[in-house]
Protein backbone atom coordinates (compact mmCIF):
# COMPACT_ATOMS: atom_id res chain seq x y z
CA UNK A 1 -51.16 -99.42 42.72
CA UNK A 2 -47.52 -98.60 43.21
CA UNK A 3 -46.43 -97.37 47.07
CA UNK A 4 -46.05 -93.86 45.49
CA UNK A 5 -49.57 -93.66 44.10
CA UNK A 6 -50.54 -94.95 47.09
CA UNK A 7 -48.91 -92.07 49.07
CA UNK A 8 -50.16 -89.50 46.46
CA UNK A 9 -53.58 -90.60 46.99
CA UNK A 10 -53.28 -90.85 50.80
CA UNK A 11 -51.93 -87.11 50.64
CA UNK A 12 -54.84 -85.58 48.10
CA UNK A 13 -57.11 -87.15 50.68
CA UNK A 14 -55.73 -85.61 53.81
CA UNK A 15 -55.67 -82.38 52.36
CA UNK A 16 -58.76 -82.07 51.11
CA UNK A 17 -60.50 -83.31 54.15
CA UNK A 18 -57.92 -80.74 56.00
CA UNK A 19 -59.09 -77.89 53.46
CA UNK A 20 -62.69 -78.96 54.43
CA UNK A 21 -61.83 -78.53 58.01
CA UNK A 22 -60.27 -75.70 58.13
CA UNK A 23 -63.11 -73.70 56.60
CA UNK A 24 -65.24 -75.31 58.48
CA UNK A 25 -63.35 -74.14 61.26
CA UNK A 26 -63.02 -70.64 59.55
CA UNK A 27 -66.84 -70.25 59.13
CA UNK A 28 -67.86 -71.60 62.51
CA UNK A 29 -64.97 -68.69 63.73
CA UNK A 30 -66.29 -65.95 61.71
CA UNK A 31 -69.93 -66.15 62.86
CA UNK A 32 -69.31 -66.32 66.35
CA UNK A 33 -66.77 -63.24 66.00
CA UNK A 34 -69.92 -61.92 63.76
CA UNK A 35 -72.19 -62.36 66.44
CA UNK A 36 -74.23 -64.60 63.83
CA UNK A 37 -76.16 -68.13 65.00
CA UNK A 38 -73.60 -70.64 64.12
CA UNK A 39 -75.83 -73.62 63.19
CA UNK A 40 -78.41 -71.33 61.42
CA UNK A 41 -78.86 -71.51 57.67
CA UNK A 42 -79.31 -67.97 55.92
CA UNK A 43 -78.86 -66.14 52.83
CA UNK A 44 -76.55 -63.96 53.33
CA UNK A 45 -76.64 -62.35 50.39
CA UNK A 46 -80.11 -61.63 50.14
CA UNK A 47 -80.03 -60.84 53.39
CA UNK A 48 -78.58 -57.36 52.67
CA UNK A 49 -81.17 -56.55 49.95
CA UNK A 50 -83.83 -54.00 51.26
CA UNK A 51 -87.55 -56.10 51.35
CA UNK A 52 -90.00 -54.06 49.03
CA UNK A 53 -93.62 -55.30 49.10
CA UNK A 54 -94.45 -54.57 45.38
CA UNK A 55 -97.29 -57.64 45.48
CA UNK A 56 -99.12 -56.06 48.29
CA UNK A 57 -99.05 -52.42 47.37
CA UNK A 58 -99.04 -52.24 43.24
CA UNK A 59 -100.93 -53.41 40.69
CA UNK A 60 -100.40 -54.82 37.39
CA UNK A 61 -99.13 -52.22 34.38
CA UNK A 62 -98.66 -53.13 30.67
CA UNK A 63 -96.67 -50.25 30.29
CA UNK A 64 -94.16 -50.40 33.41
CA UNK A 65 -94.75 -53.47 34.80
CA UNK A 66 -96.68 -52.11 38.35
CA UNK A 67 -97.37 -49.30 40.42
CA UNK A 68 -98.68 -48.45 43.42
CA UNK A 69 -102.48 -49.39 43.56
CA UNK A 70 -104.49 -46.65 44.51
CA UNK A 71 -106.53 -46.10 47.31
CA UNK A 72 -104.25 -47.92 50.00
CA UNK A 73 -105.50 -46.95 53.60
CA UNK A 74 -103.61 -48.15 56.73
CA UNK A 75 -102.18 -46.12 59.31
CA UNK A 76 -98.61 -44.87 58.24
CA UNK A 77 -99.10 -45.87 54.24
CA UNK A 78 -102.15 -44.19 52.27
CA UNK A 79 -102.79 -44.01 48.04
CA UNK A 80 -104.82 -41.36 46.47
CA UNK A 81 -105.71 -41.05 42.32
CA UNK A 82 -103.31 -42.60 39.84
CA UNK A 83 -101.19 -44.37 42.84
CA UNK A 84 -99.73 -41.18 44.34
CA UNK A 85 -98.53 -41.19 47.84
CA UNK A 86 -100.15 -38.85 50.20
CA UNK A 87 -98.26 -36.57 52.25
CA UNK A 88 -100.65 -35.34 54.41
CA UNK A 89 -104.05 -35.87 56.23
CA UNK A 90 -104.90 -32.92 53.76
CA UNK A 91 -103.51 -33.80 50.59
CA UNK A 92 -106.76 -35.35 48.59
CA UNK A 93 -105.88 -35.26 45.27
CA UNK A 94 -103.49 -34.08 42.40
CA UNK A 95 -102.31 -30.38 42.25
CA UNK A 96 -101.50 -29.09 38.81
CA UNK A 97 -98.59 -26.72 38.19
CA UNK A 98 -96.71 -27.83 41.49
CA UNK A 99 -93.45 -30.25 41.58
CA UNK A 100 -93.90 -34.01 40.67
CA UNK A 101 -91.48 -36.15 41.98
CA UNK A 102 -90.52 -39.88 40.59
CA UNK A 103 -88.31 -42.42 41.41
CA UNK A 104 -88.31 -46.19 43.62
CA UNK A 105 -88.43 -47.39 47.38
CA UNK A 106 -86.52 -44.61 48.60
CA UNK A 107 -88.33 -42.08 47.14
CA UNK A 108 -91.98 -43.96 47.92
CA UNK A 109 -91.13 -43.57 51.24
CA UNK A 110 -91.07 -47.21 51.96
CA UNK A 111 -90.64 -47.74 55.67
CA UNK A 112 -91.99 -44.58 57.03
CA UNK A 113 -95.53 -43.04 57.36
CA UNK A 114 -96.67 -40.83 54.79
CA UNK A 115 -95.73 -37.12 56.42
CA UNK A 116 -91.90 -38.48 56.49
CA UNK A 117 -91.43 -39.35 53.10
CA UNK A 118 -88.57 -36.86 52.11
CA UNK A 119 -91.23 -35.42 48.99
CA UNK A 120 -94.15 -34.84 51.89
CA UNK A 121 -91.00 -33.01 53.95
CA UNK A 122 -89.98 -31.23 51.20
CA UNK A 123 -94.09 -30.33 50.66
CA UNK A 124 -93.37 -29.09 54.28
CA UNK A 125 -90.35 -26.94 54.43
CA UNK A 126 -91.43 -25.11 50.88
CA UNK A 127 -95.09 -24.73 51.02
CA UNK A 128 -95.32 -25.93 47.39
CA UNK A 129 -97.42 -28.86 46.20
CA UNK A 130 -95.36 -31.88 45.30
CA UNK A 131 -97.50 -35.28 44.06
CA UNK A 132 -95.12 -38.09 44.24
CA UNK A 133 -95.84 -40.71 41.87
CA UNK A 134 -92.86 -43.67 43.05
CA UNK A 135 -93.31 -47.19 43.33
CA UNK A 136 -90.64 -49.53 45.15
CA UNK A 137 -88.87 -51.66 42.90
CA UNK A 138 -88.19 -49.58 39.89
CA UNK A 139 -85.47 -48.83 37.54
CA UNK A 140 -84.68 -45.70 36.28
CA UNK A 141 -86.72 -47.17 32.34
CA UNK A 142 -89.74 -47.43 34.81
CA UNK A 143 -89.45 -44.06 36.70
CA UNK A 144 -89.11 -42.31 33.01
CA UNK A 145 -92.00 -44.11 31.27
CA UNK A 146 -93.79 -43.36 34.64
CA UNK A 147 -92.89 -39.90 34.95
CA UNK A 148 -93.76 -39.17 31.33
CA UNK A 149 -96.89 -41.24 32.06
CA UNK A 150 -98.11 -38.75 34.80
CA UNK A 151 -96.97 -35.58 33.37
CA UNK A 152 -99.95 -34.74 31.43
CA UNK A 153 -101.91 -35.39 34.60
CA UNK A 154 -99.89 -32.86 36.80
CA UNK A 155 -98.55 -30.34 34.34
CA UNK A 156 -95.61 -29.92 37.00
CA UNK A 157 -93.57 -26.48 36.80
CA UNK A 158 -90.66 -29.01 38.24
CA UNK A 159 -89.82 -32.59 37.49
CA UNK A 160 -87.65 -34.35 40.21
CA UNK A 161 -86.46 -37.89 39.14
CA UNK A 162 -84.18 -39.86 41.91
CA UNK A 163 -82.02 -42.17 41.04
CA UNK A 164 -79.09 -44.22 42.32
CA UNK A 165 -76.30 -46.42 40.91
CA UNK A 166 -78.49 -49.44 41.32
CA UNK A 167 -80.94 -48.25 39.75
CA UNK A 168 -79.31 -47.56 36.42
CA UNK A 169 -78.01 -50.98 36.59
CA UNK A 170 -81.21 -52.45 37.08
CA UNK A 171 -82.04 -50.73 33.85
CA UNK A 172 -80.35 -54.25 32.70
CA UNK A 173 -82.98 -55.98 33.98
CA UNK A 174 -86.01 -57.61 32.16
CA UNK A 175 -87.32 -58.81 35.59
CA UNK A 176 -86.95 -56.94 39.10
CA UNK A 177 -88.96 -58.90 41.09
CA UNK A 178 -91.72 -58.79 39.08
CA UNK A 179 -91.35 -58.44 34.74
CA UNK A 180 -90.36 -54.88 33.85
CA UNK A 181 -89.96 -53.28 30.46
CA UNK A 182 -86.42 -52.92 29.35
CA UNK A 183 -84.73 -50.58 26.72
CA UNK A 184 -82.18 -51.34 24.06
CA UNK A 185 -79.95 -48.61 21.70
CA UNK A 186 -80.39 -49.47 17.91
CA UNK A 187 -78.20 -46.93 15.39
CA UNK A 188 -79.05 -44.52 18.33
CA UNK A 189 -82.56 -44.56 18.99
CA UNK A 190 -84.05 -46.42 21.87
CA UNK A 191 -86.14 -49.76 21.39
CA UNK A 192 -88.74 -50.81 24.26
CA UNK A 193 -88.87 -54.40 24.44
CA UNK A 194 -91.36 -56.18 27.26
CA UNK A 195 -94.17 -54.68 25.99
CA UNK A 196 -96.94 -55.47 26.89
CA UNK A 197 -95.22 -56.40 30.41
CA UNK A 198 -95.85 -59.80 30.63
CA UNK A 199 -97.75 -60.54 33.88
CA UNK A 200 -95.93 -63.22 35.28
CA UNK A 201 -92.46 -65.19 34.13
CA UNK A 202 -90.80 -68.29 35.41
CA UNK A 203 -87.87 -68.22 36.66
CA UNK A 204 -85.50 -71.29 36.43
CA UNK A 205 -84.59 -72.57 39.84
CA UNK A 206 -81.24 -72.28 40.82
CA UNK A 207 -79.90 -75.58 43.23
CA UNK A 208 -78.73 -74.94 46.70
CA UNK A 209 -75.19 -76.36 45.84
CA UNK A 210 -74.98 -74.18 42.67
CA UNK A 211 -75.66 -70.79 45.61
CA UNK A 212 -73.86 -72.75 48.44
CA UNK A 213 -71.55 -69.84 48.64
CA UNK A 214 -74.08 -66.85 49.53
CA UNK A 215 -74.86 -69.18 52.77
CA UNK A 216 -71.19 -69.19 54.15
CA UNK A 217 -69.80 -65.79 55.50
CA UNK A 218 -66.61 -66.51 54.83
CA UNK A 219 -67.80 -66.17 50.96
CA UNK A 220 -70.17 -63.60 52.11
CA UNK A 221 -67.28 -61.24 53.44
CA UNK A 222 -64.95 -61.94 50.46
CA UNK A 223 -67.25 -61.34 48.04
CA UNK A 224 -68.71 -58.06 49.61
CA UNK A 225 -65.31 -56.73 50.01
CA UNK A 226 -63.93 -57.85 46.22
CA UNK A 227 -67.07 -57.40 44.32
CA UNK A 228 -69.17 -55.04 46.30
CA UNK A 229 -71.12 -53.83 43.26
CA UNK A 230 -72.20 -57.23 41.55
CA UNK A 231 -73.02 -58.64 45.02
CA UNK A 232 -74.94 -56.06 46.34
CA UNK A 233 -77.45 -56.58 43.40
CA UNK A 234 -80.54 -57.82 43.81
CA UNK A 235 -80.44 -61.79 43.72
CA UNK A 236 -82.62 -63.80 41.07
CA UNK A 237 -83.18 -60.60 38.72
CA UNK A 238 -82.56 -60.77 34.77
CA UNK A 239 -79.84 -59.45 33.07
CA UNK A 240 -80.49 -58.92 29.52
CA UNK A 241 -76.99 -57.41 28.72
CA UNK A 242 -77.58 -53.90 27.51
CA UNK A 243 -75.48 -51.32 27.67
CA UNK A 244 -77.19 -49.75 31.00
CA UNK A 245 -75.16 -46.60 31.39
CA UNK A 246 -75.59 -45.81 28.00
CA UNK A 247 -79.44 -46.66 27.57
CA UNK A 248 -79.80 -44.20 31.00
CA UNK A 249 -77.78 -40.99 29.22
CA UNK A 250 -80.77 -41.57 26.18
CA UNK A 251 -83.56 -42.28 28.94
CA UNK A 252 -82.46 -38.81 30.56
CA UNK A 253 -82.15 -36.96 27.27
CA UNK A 254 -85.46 -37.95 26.24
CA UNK A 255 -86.57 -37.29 29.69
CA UNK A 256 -85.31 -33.49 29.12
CA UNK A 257 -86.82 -33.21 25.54
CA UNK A 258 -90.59 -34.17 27.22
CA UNK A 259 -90.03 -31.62 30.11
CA UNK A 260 -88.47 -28.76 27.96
CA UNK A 261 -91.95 -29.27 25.66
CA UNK A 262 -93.82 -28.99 28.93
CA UNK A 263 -91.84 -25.64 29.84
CA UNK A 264 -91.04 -27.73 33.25
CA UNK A 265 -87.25 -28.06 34.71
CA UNK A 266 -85.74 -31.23 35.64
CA UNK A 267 -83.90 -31.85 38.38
CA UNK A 268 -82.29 -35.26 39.47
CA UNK A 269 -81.34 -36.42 43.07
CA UNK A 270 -78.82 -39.34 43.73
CA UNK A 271 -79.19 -41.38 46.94
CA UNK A 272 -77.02 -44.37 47.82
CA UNK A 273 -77.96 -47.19 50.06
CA UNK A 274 -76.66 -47.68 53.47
CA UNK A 275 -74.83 -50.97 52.41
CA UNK A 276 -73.89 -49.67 48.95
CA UNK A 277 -72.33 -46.57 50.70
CA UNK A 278 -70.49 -48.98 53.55
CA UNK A 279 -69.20 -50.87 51.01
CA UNK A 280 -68.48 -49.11 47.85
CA UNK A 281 -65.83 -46.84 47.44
CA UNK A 282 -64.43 -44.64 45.02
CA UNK A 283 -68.55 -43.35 43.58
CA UNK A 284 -69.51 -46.22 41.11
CA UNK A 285 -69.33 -45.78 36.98
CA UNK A 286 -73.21 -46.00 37.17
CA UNK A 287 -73.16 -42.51 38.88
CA UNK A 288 -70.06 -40.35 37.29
CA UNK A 289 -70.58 -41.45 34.05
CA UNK A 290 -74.59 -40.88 33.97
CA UNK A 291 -73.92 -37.39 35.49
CA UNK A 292 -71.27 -36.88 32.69
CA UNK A 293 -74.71 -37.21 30.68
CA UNK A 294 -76.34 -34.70 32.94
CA UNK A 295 -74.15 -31.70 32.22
CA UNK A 296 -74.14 -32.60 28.84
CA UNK A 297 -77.69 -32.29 28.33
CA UNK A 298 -77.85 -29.29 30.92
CA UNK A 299 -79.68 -31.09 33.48
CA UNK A 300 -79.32 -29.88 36.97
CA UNK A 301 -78.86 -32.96 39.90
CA UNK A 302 -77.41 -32.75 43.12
CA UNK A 303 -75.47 -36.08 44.71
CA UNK A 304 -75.52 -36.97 48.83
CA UNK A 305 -72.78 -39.22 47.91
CA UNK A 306 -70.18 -37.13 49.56
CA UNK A 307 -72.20 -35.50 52.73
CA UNK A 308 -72.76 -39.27 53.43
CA UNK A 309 -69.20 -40.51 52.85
CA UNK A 310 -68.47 -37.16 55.70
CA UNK A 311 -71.42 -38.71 57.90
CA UNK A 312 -69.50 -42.48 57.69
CA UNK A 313 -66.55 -41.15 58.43
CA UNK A 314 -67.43 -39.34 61.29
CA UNK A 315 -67.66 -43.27 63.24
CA UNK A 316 -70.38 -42.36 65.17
CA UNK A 317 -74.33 -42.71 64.72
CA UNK A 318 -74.28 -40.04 62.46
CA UNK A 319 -74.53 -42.09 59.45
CA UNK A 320 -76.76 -45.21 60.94
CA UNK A 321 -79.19 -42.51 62.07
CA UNK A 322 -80.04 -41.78 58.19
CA UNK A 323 -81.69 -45.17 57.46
CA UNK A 324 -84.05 -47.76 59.54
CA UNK A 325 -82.27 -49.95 61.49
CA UNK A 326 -83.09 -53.96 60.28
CA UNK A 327 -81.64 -57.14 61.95
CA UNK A 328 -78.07 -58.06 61.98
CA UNK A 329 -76.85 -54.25 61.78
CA UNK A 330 -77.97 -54.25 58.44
CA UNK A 331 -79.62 -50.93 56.43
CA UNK A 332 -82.77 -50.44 55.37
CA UNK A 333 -84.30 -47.37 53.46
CA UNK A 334 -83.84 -43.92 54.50
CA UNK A 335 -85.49 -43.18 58.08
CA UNK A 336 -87.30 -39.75 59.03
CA UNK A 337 -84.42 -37.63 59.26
CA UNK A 338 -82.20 -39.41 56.42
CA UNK A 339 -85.73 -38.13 54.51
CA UNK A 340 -85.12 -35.05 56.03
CA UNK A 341 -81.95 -34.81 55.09
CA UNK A 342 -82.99 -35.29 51.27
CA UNK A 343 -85.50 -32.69 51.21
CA UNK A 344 -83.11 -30.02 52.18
CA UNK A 345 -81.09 -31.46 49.54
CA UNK A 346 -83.38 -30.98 47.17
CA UNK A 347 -84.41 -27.71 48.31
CA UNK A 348 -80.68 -26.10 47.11
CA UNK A 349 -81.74 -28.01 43.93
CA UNK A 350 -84.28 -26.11 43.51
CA UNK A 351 -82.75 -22.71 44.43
CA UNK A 352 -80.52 -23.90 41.35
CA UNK A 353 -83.65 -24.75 39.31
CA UNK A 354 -85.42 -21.12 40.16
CA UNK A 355 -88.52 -22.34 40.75
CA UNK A 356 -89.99 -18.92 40.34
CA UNK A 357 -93.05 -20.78 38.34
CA UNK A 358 -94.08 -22.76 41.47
CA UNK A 359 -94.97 -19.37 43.69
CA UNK A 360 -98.70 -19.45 42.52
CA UNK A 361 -99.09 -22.89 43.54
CA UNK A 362 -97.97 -22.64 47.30
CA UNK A 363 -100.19 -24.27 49.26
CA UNK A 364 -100.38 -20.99 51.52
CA UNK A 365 -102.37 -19.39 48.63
């Protein structure tokens, strides 16, 4: 080998072993500034994903996958008929003619006892019965095919789906944690594939080296800032490659077509994670372009997108105080008063809905 090779060699060497150590440097850096153990190994990516417990609360569905098992009694988290959540002490069973109410984690009320689910508050502040038939995990295929599933059942006067950007783009999705039916668009008309769910599928193991970068925060940061809609999705899920936003418009026109034969109105609410709202800027495609869908099919929805973007700018707890506070200053889902805070929401939703149908089933009567 010639002296110049020799050199050339010599010099790739010493600057990859410099690259090496100046990341190294970087990373060690960057968690102490974080505040983060500096010899601890964690995910940060999935670290930022919201646990749901769908194995300890649901049970198996051919038709969506899971939902929540009925019957559940503990002290904050109770089940009646059909896997509703109770809002009350008093609440024993279905109520026909009232408001049903259908969506995932956030609407379930996952992390808070039953009364402070923001479907029990909203139970509270208009007297009116409201069953709420959620289950953590879902997509917005699930919540339809579960809201259509539990219509008949009910006979709501009102039908209040909630939804958020991820949840459309989980729509993707032929597993979510668990195997999930998924929908496809052929000349037009929507095709259900995944059916019968299957109960279990195997996922192919992905190597440490080939997800070495969700452990570093150096990656973590970069990635969060560049591509802070892919990376905020949930880890290990399915993609099929459908066209999500456009499966969701024919999901939500179907969705009007089943309560318009029902003489029931629909209403949609939009909520946005903590993280997704911390991170995400300008409102994602998922949501203006799926509301475009709304108003073209005369649906009536309501968005907290921009009273939370008011409540993040305000730099004070204002914002933090709408979810549940989880390690690492990370977000959970939506605490008492971010609940609250949804009800009343929903409550100049309905003033836009007229619920003059619901009067005769107020729970005053």
């Amino acid at each position: 080998m010639s002296i110049l090779n020799k050199k050339i060699v010599h010099t790739s060497i010493l600057l990859i072993f410099s690259c090496i150590f100046a990341i190294i440097v970087c990373e060690i850096s960057l968690r102490i500034y974080f505040g983060k153990n500096v010899f601890e190994l964690i995910d940060y990516q999935r670290s930022k994903t919201i646990p749901i417990d769908i194995s300890g609360l649901s049970v198996y569905d051919e038709d969506i996958g899971w939902k929540l098992r009925p019957g559940i009694r503990t002290d904050g988290f109770n089940t009646l008929d059909h896997g509703i959540r109770r809002n009350s002490v008093a609440h024993e069973g279905t109520r026909e003619g009232g408001i049903l109410v259908s969506g995932a984690s956030f609407t379930a009320g996952s992390e808070v006892v039953d009364e402070f689910a923001w479907p029990a508050q909203l139970e509270q502040l208009t007297q009116i019965s409201v069953d709420n038939v959620s289950a953590g995990g879902y997509a917005l295929d699930q919540i339809v095919i579960r809201t259509e599933e539990m219509m008949p059942i009910i006979k709501p006067s009102i039908v209040i789906v909630d939804v958020s950007p991820g949840l459309i783009f989980a729509s993707k999705y032929s597993v979510n944690g668990m195997p999930k039916p998924y929908f496809t668009l052929e000349d037009g008309e929507l095709v259900k594939h995944n059916f019968p769910v299957p109960k279990y599928v195997k996922l192919k193991d992905r190597s440490f080296l080939r997800n070495f970068y969700r452990y570093s925060l150096i990656f973590d940061r970069a990635f969060a800032t560049l591509f802070p809609k892919k990376y905020t999705l949930t880890p290990g899920a399915v993609d099929i490659g459908n066209d999500h936003i456009a499966v969701s418009c024919a999901l939500f026109e179907r969705l009007k077509k089943v309560t318009d034969k029902s003489n029931a109105k629909l209403g949609v609410v939009w909520q946005y994670g903590g993280g997704f709202m911390s991170q995400v800027k300008p409102k994602p495609i998922e949501a203006t372009s799926v509301q475009d869908c709304l108003r073209a099919n005369n649906i009536q929805f309501i968005d907290e997108y921009d009273r939370l973007r008011r409540l993040l700018e305000k730099k004070d707890k204002s914002f933090t105080s709408q979810y549940m506070p989880h390690p690492g200053g990370t977000f959970g889902h939506k605490s008492p008063k971010g609940n609250l805070d949804v009800a009343q929401d929903v409550m100049s939703l309905l003033e836009r809905l007229n619920p003059t149908a619901t009067e005769k089933h107020s729970l005053n009567k």
